[in-house]
N, C-alpha and C. Protein backbone atom coordinates (compact mmCIF):
# COMPACT_ATOMS: atom_id res chain seq x y z
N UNK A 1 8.96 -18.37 0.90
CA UNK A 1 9.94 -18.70 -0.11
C UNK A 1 10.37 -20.16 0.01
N UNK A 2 10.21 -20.73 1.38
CA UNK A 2 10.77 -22.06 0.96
C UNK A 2 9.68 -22.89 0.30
N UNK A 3 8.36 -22.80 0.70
CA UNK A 3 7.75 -23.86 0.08
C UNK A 3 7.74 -23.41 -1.34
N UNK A 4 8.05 -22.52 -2.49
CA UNK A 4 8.06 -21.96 -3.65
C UNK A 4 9.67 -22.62 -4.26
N UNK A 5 10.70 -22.65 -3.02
CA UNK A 5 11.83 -23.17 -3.29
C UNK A 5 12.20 -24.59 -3.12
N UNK A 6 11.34 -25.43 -2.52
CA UNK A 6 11.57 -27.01 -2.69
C UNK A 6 10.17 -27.55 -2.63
N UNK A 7 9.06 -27.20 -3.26
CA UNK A 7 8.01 -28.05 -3.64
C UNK A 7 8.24 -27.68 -5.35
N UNK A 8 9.24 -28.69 -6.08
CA UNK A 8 8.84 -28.78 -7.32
C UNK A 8 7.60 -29.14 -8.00
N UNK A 9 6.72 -29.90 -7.66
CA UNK A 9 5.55 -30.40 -7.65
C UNK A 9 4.37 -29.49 -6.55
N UNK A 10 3.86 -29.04 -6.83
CA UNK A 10 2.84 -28.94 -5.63
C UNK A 10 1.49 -30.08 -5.67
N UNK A 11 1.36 -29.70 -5.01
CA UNK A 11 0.16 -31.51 -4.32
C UNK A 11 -1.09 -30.41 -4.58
N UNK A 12 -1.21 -29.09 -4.03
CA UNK A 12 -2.73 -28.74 -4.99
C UNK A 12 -2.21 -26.86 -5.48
N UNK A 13 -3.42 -27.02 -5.84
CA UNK A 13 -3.01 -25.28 -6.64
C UNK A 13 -2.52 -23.82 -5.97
N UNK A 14 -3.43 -24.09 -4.51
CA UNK A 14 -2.86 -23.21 -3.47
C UNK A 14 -1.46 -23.35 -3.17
N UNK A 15 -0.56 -24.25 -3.34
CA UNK A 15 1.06 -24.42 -3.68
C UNK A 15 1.69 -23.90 -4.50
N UNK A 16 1.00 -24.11 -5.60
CA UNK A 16 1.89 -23.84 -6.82
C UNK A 16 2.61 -22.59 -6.87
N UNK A 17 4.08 -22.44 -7.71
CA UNK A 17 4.71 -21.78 -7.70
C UNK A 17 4.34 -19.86 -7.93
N UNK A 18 3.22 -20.26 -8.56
CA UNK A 18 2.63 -18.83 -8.81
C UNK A 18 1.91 -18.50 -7.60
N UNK A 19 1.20 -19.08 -7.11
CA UNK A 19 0.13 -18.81 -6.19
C UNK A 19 1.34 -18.51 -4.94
N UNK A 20 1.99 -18.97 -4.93
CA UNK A 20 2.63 -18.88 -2.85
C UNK A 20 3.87 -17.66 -3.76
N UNK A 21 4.35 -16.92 -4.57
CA UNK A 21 5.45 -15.96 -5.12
C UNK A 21 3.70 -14.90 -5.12
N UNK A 22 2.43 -14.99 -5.76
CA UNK A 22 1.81 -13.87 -5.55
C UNK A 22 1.01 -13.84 -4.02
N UNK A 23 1.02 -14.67 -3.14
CA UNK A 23 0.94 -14.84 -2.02
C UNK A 23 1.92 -13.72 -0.92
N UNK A 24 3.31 -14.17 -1.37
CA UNK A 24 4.42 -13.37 -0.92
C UNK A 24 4.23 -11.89 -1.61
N UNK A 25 3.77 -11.76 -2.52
CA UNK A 25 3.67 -10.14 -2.71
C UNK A 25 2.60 -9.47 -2.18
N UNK A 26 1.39 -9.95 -1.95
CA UNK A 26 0.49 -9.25 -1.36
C UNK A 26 1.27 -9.26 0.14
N UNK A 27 2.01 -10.07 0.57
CA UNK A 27 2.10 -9.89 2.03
C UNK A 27 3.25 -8.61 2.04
N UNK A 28 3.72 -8.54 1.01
CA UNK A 28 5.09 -7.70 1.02
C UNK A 28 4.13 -6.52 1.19
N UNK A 29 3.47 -6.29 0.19
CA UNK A 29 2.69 -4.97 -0.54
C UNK A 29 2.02 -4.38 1.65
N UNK A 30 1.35 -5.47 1.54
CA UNK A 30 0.63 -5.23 3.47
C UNK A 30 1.62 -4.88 4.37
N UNK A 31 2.74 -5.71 4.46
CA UNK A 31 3.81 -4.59 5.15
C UNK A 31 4.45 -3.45 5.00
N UNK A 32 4.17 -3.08 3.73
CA UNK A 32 4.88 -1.81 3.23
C UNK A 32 3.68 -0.86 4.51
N UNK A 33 2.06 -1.23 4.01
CA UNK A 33 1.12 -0.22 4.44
C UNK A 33 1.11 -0.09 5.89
N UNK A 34 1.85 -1.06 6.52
CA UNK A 34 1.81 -1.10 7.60
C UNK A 34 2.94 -0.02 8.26
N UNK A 35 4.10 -0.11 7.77
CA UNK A 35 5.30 0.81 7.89
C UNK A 35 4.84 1.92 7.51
N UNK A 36 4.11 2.52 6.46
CA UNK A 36 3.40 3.45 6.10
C UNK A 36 2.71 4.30 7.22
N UNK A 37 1.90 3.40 7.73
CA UNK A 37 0.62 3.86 8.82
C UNK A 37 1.62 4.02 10.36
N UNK A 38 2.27 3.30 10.20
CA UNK A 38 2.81 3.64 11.54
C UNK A 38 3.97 4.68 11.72
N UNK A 39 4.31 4.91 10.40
CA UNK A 39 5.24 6.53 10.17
C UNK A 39 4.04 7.67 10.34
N UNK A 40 2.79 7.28 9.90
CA UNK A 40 2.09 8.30 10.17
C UNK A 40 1.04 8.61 11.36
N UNK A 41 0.89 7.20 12.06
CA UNK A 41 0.89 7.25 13.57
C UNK A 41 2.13 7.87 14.74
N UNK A 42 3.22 7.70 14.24
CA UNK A 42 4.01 8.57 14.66
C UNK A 42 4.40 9.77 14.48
N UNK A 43 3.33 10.53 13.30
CA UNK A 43 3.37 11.70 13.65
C UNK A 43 4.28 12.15 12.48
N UNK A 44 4.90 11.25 11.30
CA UNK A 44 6.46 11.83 10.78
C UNK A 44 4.84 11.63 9.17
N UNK A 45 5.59 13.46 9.09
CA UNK A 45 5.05 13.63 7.61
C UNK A 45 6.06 13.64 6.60
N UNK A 46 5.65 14.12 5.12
CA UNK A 46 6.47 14.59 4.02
C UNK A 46 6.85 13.46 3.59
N UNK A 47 8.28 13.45 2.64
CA UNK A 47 8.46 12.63 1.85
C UNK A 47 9.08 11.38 2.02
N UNK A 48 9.56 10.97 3.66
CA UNK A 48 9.19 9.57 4.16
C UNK A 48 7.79 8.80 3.59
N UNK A 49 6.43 9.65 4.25
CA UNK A 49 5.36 9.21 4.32
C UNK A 49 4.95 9.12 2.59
N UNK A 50 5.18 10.18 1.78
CA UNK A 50 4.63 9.98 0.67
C UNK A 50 5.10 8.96 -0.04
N UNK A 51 6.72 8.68 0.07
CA UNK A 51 7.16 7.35 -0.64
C UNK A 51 7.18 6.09 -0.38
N UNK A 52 7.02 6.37 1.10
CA UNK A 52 6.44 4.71 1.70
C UNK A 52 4.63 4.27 1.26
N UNK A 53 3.93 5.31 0.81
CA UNK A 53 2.20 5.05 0.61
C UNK A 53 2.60 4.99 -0.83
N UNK A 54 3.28 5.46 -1.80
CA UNK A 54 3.84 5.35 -3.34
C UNK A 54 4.32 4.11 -3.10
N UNK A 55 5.05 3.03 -2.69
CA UNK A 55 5.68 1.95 -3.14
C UNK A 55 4.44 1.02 -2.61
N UNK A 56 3.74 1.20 -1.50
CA UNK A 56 3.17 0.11 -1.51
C UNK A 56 1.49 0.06 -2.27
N UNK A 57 1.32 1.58 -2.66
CA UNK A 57 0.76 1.41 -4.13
C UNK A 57 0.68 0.87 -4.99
N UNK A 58 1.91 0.63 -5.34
CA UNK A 58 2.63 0.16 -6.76
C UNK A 58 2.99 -1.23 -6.41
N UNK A 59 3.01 -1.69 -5.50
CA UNK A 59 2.95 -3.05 -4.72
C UNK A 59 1.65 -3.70 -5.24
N UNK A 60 0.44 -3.04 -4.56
CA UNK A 60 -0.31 -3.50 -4.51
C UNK A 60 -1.09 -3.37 -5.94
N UNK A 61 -0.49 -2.49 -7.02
CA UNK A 61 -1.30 -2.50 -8.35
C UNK A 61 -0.48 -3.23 -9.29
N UNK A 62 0.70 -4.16 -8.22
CA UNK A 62 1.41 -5.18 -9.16
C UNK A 62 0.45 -6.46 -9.05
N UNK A 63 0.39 -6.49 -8.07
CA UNK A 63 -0.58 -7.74 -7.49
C UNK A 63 -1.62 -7.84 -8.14
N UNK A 64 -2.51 -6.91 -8.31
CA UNK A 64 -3.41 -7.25 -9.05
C UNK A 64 -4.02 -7.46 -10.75
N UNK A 65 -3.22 -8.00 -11.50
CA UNK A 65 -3.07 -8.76 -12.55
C UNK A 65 -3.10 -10.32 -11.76
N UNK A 66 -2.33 -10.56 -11.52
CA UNK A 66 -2.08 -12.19 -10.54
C UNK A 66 -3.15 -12.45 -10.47
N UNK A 67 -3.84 -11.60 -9.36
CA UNK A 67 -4.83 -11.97 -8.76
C UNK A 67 -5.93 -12.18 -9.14
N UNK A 68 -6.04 -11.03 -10.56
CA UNK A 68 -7.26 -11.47 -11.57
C UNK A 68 -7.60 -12.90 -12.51
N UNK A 69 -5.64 -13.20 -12.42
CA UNK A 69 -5.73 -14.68 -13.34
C UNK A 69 -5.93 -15.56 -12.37
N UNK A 70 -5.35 -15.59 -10.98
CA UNK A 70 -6.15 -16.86 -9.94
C UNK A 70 -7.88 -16.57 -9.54
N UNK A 71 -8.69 -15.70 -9.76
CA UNK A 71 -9.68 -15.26 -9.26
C UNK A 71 -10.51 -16.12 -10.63
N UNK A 72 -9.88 -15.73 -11.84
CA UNK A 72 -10.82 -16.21 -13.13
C UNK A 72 -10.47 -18.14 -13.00
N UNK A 73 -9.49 -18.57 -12.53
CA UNK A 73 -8.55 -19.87 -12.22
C UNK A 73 -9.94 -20.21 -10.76
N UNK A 74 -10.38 -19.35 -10.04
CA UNK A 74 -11.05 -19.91 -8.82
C UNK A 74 -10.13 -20.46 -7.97
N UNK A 75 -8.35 -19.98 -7.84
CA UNK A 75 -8.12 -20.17 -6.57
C UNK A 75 -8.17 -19.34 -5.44
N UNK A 76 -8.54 -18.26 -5.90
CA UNK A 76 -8.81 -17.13 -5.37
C UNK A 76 -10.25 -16.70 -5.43
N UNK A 77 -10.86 -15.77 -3.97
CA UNK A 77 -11.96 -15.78 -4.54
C UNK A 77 -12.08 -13.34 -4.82
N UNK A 78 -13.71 -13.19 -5.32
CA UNK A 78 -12.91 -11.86 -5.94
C UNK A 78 -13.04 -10.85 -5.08
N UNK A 79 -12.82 -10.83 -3.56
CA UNK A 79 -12.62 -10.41 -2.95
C UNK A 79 -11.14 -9.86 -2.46
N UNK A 80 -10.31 -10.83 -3.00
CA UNK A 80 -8.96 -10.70 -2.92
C UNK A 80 -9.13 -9.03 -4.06
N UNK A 81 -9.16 -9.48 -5.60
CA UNK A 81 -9.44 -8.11 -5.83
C UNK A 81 -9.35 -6.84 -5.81
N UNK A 82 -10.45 -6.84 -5.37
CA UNK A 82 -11.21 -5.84 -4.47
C UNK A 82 -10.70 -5.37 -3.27
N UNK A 83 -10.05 -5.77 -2.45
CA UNK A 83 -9.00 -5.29 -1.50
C UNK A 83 -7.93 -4.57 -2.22
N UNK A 84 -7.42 -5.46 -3.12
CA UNK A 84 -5.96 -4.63 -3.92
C UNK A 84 -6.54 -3.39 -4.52
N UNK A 85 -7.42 -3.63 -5.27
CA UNK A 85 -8.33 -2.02 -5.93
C UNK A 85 -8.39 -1.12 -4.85
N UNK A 86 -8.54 -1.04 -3.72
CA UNK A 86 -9.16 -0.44 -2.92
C UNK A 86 -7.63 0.23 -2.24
N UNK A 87 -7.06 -0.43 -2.37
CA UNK A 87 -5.47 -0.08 -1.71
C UNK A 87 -4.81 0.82 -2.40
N UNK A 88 -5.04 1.13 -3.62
CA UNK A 88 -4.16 1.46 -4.83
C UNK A 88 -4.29 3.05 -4.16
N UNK A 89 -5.23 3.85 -4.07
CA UNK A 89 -5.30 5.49 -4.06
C UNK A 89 -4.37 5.46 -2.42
N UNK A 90 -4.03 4.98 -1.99
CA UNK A 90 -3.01 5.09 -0.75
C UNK A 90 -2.00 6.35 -0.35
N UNK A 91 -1.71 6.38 -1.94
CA UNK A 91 -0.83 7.88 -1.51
C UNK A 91 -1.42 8.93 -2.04
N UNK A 92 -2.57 9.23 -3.07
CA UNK A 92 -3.00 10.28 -3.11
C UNK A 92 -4.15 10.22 -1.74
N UNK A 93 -3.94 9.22 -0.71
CA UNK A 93 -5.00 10.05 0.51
C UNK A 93 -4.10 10.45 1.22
N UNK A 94 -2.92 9.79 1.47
CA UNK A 94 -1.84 10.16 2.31
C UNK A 94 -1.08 11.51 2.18
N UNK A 95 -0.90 11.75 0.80
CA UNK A 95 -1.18 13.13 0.23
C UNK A 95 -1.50 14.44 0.60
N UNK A 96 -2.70 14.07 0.24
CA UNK A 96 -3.99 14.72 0.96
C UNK A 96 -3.94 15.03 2.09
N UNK A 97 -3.70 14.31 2.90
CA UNK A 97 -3.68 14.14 4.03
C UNK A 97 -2.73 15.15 4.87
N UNK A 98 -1.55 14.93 4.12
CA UNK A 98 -0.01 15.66 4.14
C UNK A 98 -0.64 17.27 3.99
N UNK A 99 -1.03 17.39 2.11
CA UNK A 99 -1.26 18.51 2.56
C UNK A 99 -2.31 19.69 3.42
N UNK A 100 -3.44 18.73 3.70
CA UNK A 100 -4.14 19.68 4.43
C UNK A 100 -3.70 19.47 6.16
N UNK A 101 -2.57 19.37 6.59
CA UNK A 101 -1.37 19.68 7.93
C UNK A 101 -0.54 20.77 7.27
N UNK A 102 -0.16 20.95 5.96
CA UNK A 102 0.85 21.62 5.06
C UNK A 102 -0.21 23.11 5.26
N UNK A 103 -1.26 22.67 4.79
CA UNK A 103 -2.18 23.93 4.60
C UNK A 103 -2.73 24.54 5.94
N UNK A 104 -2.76 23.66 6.82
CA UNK A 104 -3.10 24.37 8.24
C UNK A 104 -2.00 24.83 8.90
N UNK A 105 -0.99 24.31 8.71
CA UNK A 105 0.31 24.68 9.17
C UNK A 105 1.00 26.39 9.01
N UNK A 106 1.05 26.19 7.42
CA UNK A 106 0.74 27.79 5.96
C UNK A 106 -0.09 28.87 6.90
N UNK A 107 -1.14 28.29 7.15
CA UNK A 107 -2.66 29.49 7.85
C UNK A 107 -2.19 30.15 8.86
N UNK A 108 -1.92 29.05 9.67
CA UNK A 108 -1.29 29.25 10.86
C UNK A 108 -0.51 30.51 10.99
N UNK A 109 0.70 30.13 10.39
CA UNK A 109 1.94 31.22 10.18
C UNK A 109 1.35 32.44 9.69
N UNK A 110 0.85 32.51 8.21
CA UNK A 110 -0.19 33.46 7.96
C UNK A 110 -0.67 34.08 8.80
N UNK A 111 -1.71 33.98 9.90
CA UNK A 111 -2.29 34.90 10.24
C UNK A 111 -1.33 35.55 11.79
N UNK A 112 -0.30 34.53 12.14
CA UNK A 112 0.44 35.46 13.05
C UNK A 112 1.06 36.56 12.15
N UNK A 113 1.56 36.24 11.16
CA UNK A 113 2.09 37.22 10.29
C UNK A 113 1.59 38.29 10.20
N UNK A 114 -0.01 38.30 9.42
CA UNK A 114 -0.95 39.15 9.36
C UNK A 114 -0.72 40.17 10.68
N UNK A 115 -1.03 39.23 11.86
CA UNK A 115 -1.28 40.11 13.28
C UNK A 115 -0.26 41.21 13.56
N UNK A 116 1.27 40.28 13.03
CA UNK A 116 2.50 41.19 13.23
C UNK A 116 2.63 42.22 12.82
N UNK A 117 2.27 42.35 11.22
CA UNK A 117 2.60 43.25 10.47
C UNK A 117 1.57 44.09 10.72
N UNK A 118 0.38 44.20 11.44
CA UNK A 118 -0.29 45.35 12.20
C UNK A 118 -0.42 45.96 12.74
């Protein structure tokens, strides 16, 4: 933010006010996934995990408009992209993910149940 907040001028394009504000959002969008992954390295499911992989979704499918106009601009190259594309399904794996612990969890109980009621 500061070089976005006192380089009125930038000296080349990698400065400019657009480039270092969509700079700062991909980095935002990467820490979200990071807080994400490490709620789910720790083991904490449900709707912590699903709304932390939902925002930095939506992070990262903000970013990429930007990134398509610096990529067609060539300050970017289209690899940048292609990372953000690739980021976007985040919470339907995390999801997923959620529920098949949800669904083994369900089984689980299930078949002591089953056993009990025999």
């Amino acid at each position: 933010m500061y070089i976005n907040d006192n380089f009125l001028h930038a000296p080349s394009t990698d400065l400019s006010r657009d480039t270092v504000k969509l700079l700062s959002n991909i980095m935002l969008a990467q820490a979200q996934e990071c807080v994400c992954q490490t709620q789910i390295r720790e083991g904490k499911t449900g709707k912590i995990v699903a709304k932390l992989a939902n925002q930095g979704s939506m992070l990262f499918g903000a970013v990429l408009e930007g990134i398509n106009d610096h990529v067609s601009q060539g300050v970017f190259e289209r690899i940048w992209w292609n990372f953000c594309q690739v980021k976007i399904p985040l919470p339907g794996l995390t999801l997923t993910t959620g529920q098949t612990e949800i669904l083994r969890i369900v089984g689980s109980i299930s078949t002591r149940l089953g056993r009990y009621l025999r």
